[in-house]
PDB file of N, CA and C in Angstrom:
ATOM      1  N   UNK A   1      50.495 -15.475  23.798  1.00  0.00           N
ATOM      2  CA  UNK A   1      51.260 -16.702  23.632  1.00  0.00           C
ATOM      3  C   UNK A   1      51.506 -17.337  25.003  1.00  0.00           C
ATOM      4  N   UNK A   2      51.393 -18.559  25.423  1.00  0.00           N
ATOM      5  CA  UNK A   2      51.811 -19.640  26.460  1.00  0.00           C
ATOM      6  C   UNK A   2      52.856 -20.203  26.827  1.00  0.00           C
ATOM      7  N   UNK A   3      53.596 -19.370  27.522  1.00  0.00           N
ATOM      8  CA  UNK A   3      55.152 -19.950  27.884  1.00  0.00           C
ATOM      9  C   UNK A   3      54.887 -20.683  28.301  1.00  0.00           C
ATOM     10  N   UNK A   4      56.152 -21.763  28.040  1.00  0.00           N
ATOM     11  CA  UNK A   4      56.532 -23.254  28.348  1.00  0.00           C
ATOM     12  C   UNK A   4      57.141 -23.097  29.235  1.00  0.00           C
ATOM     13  N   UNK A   5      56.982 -23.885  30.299  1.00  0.00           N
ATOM     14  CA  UNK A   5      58.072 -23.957  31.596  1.00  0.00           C
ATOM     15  C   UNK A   5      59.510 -24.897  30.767  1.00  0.00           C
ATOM     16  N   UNK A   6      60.519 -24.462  31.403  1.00  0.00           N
ATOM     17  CA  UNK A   6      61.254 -25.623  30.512  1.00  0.00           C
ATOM     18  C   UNK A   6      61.837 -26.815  32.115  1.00  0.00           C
ATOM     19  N   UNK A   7      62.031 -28.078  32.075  1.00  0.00           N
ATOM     20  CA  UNK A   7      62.138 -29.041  32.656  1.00  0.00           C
ATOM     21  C   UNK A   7      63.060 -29.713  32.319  1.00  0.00           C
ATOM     22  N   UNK A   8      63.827 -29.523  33.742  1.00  0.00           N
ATOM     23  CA  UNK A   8      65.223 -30.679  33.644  1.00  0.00           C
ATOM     24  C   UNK A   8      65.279 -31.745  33.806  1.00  0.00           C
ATOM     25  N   UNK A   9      66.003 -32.872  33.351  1.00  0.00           N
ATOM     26  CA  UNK A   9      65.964 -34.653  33.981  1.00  0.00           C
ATOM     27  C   UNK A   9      67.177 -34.494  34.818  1.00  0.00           C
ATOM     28  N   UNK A  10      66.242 -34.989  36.129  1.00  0.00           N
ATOM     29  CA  UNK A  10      67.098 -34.888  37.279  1.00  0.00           C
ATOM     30  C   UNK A  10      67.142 -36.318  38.240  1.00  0.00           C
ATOM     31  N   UNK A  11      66.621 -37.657  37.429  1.00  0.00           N
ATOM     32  CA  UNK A  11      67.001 -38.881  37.645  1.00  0.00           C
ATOM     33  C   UNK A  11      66.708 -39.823  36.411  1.00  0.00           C
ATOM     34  N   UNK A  12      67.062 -40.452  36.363  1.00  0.00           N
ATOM     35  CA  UNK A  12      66.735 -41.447  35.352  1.00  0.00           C
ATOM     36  C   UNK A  12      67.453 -43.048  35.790  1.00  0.00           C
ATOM     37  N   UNK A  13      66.157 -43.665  36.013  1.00  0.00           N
ATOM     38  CA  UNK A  13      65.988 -44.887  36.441  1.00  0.00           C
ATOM     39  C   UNK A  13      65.036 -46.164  36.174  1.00  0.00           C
ATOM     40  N   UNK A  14      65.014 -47.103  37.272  1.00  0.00           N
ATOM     41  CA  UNK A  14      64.203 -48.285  37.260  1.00  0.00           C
ATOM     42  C   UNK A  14      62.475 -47.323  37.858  1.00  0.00           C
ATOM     43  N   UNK A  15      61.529 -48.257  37.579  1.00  0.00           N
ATOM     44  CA  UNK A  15      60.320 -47.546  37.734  1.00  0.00           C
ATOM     45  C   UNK A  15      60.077 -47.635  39.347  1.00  0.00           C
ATOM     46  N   UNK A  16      60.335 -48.294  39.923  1.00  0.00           N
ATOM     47  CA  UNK A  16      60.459 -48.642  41.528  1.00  0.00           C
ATOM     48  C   UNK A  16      61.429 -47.239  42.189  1.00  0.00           C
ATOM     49  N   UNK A  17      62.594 -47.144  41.649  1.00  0.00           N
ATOM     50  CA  UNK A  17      63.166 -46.242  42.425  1.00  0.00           C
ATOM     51  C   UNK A  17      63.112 -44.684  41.987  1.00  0.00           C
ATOM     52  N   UNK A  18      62.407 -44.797  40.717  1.00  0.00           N
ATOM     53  CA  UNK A  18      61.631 -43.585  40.347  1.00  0.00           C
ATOM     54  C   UNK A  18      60.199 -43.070  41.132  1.00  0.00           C
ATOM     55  N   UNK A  19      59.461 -43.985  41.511  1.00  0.00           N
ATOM     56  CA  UNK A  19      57.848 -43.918  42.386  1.00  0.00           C
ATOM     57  C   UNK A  19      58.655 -43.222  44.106  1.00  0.00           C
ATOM     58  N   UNK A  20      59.351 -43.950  44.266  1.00  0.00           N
ATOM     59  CA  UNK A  20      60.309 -43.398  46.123  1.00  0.00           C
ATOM     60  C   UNK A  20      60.535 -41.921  45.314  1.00  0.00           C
ATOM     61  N   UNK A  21      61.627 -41.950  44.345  1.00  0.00           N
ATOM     62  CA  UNK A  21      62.051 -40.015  44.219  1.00  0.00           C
ATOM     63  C   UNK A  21      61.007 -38.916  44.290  1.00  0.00           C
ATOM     64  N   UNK A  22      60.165 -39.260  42.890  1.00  0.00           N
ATOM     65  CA  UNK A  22      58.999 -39.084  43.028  1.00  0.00           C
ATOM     66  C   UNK A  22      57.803 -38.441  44.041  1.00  0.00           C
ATOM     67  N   UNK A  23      57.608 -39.579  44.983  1.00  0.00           N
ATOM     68  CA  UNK A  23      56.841 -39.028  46.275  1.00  0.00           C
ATOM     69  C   UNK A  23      57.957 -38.737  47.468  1.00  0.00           C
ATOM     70  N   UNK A  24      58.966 -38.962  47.187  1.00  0.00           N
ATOM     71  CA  UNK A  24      60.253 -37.956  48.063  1.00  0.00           C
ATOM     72  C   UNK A  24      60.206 -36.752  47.756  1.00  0.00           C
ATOM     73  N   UNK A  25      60.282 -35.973  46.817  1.00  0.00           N
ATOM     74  CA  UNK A  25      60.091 -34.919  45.712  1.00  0.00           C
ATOM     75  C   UNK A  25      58.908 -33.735  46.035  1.00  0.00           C
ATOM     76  N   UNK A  26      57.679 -34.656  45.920  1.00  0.00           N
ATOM     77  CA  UNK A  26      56.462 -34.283  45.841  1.00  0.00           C
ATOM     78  C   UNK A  26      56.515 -33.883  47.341  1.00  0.00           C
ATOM     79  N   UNK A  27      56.861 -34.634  48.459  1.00  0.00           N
ATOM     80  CA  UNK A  27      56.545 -34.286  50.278  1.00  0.00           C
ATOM     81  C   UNK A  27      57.520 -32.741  50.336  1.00  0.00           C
ATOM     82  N   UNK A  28      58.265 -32.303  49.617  1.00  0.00           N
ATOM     83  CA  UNK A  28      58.642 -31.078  49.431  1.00  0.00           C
ATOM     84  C   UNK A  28      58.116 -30.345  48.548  1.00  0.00           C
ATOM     85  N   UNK A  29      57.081 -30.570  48.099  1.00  0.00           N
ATOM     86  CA  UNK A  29      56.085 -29.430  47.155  1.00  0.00           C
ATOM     87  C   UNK A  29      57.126 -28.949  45.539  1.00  0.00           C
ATOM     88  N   UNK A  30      57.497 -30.229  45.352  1.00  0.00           N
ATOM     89  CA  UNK A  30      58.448 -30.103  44.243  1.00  0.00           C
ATOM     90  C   UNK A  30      57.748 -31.138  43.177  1.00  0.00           C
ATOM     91  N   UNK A  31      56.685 -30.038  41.673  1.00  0.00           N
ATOM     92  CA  UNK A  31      56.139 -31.025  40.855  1.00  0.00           C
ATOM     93  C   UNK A  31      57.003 -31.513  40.309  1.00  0.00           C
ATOM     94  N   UNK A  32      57.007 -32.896  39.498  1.00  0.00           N
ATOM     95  CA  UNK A  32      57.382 -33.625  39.334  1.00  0.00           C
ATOM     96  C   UNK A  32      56.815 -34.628  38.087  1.00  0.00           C
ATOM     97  N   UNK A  33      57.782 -34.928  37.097  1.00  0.00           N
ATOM     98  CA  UNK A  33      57.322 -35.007  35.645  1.00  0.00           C
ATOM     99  C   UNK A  33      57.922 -36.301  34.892  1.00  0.00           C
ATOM    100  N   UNK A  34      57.011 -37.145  34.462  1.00  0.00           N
ATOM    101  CA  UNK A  34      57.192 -38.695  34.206  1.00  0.00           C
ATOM    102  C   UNK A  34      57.437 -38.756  32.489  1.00  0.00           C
ATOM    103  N   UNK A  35      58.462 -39.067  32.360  1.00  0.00           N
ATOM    104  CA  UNK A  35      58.844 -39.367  30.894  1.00  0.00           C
ATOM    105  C   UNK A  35      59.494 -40.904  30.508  1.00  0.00           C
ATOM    106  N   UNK A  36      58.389 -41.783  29.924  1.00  0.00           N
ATOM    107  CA  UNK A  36      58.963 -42.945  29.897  1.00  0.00           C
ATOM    108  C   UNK A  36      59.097 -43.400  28.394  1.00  0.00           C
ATOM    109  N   UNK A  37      59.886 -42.610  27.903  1.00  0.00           N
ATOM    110  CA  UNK A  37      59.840 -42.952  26.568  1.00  0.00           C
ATOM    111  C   UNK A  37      61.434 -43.581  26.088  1.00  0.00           C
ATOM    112  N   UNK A  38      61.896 -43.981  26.765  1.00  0.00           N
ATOM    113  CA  UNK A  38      63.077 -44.377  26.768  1.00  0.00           C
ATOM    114  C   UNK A  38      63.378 -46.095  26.749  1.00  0.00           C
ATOM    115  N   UNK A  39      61.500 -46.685  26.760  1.00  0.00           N
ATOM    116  CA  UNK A  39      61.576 -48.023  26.410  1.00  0.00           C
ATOM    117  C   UNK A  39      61.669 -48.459  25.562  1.00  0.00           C
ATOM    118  N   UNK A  40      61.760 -47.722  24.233  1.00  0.00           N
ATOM    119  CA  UNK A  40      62.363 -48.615  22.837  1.00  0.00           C
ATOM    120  C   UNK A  40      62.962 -47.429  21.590  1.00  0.00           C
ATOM    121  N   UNK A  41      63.883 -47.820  20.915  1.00  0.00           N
ATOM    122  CA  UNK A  41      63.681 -46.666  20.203  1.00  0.00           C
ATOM    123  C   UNK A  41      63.877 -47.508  18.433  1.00  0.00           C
ATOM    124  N   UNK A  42      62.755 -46.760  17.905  1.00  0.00           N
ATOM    125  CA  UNK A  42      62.513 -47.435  16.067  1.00  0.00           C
ATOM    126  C   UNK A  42      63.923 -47.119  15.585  1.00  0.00           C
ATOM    127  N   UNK A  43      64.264 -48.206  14.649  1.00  0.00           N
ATOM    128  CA  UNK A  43      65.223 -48.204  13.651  1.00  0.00           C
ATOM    129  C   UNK A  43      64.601 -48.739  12.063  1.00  0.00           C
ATOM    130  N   UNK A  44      65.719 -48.010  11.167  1.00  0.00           N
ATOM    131  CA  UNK A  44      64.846 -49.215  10.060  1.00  0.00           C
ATOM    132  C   UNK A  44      64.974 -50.325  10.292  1.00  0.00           C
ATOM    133  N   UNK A  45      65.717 -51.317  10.769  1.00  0.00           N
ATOM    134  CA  UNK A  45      65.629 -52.963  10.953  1.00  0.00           C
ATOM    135  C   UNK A  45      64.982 -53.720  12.092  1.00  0.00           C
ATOM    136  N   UNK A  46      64.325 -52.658  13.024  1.00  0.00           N
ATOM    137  CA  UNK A  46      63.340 -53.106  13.981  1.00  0.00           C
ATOM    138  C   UNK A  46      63.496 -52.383  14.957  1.00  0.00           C
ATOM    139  N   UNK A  47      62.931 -52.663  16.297  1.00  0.00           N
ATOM    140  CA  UNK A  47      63.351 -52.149  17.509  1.00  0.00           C
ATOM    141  C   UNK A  47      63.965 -52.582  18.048  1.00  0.00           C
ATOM    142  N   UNK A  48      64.854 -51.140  18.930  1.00  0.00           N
ATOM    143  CA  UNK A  48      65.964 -51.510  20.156  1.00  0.00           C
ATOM    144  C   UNK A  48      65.707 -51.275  21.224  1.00  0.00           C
ATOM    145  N   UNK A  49      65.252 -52.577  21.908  1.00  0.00           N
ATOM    146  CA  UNK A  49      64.641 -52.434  23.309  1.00  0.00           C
ATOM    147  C   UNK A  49      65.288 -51.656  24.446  1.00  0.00           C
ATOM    148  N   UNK A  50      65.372 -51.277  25.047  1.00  0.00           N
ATOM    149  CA  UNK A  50      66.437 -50.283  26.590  1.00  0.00           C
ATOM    150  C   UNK A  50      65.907 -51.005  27.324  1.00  0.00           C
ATOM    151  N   UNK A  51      65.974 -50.550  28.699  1.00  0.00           N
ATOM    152  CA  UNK A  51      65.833 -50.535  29.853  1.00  0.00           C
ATOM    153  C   UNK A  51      64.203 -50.836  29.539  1.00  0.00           C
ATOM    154  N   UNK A  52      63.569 -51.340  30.109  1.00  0.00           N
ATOM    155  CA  UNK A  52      61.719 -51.929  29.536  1.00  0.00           C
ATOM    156  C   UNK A  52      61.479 -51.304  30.856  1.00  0.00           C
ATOM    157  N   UNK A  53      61.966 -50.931  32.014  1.00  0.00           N
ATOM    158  CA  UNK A  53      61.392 -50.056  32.980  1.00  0.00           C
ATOM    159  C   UNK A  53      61.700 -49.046  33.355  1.00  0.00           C
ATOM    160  N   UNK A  54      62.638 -48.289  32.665  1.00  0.00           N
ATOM    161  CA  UNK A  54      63.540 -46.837  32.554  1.00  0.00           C
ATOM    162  C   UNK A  54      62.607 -45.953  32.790  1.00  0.00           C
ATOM    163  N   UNK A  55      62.821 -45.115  33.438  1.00  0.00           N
ATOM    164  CA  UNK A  55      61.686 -43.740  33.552  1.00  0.00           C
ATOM    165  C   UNK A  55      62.864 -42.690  33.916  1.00  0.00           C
ATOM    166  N   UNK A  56      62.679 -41.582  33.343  1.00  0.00           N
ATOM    167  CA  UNK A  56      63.179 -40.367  33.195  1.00  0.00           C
ATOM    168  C   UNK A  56      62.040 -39.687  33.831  1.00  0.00           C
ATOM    169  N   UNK A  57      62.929 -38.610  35.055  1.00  0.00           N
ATOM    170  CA  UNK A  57      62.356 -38.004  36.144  1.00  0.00           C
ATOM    171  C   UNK A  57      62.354 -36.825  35.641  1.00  0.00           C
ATOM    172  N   UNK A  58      61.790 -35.516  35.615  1.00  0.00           N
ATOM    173  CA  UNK A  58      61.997 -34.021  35.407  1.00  0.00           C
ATOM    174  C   UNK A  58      61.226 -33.065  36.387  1.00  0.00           C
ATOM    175  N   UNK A  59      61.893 -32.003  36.461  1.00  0.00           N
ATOM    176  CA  UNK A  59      61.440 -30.798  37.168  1.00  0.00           C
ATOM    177  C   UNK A  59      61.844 -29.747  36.819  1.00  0.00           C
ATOM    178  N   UNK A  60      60.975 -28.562  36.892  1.00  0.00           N
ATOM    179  CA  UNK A  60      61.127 -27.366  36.552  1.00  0.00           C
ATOM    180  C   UNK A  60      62.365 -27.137  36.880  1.00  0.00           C
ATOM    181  N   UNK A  61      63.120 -25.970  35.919  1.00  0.00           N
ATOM    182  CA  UNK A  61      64.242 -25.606  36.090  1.00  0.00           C
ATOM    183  C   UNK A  61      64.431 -24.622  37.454  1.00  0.00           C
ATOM    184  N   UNK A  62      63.488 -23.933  38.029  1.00  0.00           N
ATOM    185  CA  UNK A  62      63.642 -23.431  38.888  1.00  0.00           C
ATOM    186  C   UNK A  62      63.604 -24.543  40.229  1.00  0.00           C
ATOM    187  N   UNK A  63      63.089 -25.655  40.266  1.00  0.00           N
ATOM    188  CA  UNK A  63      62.859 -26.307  41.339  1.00  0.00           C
ATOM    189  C   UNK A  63      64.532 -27.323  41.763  1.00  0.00           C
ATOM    190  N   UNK A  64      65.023 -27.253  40.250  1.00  0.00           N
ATOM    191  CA  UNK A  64      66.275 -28.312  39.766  1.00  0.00           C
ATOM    192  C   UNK A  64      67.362 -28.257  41.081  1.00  0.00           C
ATOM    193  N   UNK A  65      67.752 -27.234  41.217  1.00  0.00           N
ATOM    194  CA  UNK A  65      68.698 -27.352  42.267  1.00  0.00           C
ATOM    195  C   UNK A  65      68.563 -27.948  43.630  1.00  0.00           C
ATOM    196  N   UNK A  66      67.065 -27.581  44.317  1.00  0.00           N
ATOM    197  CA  UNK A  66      66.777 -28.049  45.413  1.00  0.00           C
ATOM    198  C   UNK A  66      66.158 -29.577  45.161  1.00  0.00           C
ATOM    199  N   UNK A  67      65.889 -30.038  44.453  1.00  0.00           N
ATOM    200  CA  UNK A  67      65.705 -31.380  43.733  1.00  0.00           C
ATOM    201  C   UNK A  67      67.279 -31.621  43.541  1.00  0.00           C
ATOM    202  N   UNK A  68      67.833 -31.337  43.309  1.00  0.00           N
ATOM    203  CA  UNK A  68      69.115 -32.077  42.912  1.00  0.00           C
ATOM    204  C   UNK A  68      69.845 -32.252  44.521  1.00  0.00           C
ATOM    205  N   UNK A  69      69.307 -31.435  45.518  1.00  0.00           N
ATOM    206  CA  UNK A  69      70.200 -31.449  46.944  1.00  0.00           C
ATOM    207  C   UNK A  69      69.686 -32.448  47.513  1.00  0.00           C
ATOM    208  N   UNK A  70      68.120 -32.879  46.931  1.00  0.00           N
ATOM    209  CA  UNK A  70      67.379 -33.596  47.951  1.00  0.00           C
ATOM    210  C   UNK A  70      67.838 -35.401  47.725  1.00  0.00           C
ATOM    211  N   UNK A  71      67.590 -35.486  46.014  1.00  0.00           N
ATOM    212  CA  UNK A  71      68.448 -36.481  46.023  1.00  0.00           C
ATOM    213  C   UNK A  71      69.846 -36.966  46.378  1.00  0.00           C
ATOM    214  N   UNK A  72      70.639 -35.896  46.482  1.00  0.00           N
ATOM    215  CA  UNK A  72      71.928 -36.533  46.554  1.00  0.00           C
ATOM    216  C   UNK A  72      71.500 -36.344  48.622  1.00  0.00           C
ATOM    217  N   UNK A  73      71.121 -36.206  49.201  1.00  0.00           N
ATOM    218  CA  UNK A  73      70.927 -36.200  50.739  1.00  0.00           C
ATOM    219  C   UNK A  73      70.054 -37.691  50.477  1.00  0.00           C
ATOM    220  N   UNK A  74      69.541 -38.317  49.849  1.00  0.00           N
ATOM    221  CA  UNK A  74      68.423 -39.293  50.296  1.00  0.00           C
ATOM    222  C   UNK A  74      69.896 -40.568  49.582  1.00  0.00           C
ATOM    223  N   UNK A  75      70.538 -40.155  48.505  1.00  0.00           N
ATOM    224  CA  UNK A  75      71.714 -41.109  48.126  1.00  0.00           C
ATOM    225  C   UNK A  75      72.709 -40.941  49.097  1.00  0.00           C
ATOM    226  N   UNK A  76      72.675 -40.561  50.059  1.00  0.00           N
ATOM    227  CA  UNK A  76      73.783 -40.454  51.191  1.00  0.00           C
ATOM    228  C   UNK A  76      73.516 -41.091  52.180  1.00  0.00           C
ATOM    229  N   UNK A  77      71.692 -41.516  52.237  1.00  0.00           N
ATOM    230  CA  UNK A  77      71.193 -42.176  53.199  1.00  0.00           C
ATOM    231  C   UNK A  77      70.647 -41.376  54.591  1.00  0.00           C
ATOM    232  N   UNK A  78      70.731 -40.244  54.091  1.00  0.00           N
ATOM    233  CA  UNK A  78      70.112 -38.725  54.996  1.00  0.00           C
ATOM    234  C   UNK A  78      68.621 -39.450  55.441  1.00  0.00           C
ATOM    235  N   UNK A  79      67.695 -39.850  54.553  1.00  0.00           N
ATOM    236  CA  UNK A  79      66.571 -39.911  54.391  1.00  0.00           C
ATOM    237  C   UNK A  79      66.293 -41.722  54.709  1.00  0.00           C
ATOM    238  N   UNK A  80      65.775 -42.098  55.765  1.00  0.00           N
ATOM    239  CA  UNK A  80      65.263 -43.277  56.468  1.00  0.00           C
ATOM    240  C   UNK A  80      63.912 -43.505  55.432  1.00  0.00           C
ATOM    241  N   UNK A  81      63.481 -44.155  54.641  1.00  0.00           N
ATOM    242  CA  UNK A  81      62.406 -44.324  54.185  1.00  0.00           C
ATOM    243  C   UNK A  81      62.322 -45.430  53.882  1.00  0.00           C
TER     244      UNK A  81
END
């Protein structure tokens, strides 16, 4: 049988400031996992549009913590980019 890694959302944003986390992320050898399904969701009386550029960020649960330090250091302005 094929264990599943399981993967946390550890930003959720505009698609612009998702692509910066992203390859912020990645320059620390931290994969990194694109879930954009958060642009509409079916009802019976039609669709309810969201955010039309929302992207939900994820990473392995083992990577989560040091992903979670890196963002809040780059939201502090640690990180010149």
């Amino acid at each position: 049988m094929i264990q599943q890694e399981r993967r946390i959302s550890i930003h959720q944003g505009s698609k612009e400031e998702a692509t910066v986390l992203k390859m912020l992320l990645e320059s620390f050898s931290i994969q990194v996992f694109e879930d954009a399904s958060l642009m509409s969701v079916l009802n019976p009386w039609g669709v309810l549009v969201g955010d039309i550029n929302a992207i939900k960020l994820k990473v392995a649960e083992e990577d989560y913590e040091k992903a979670k330090a890196i963002i809040d250091n780059y939201n502090s302005g640690e990180y010149d980019i």
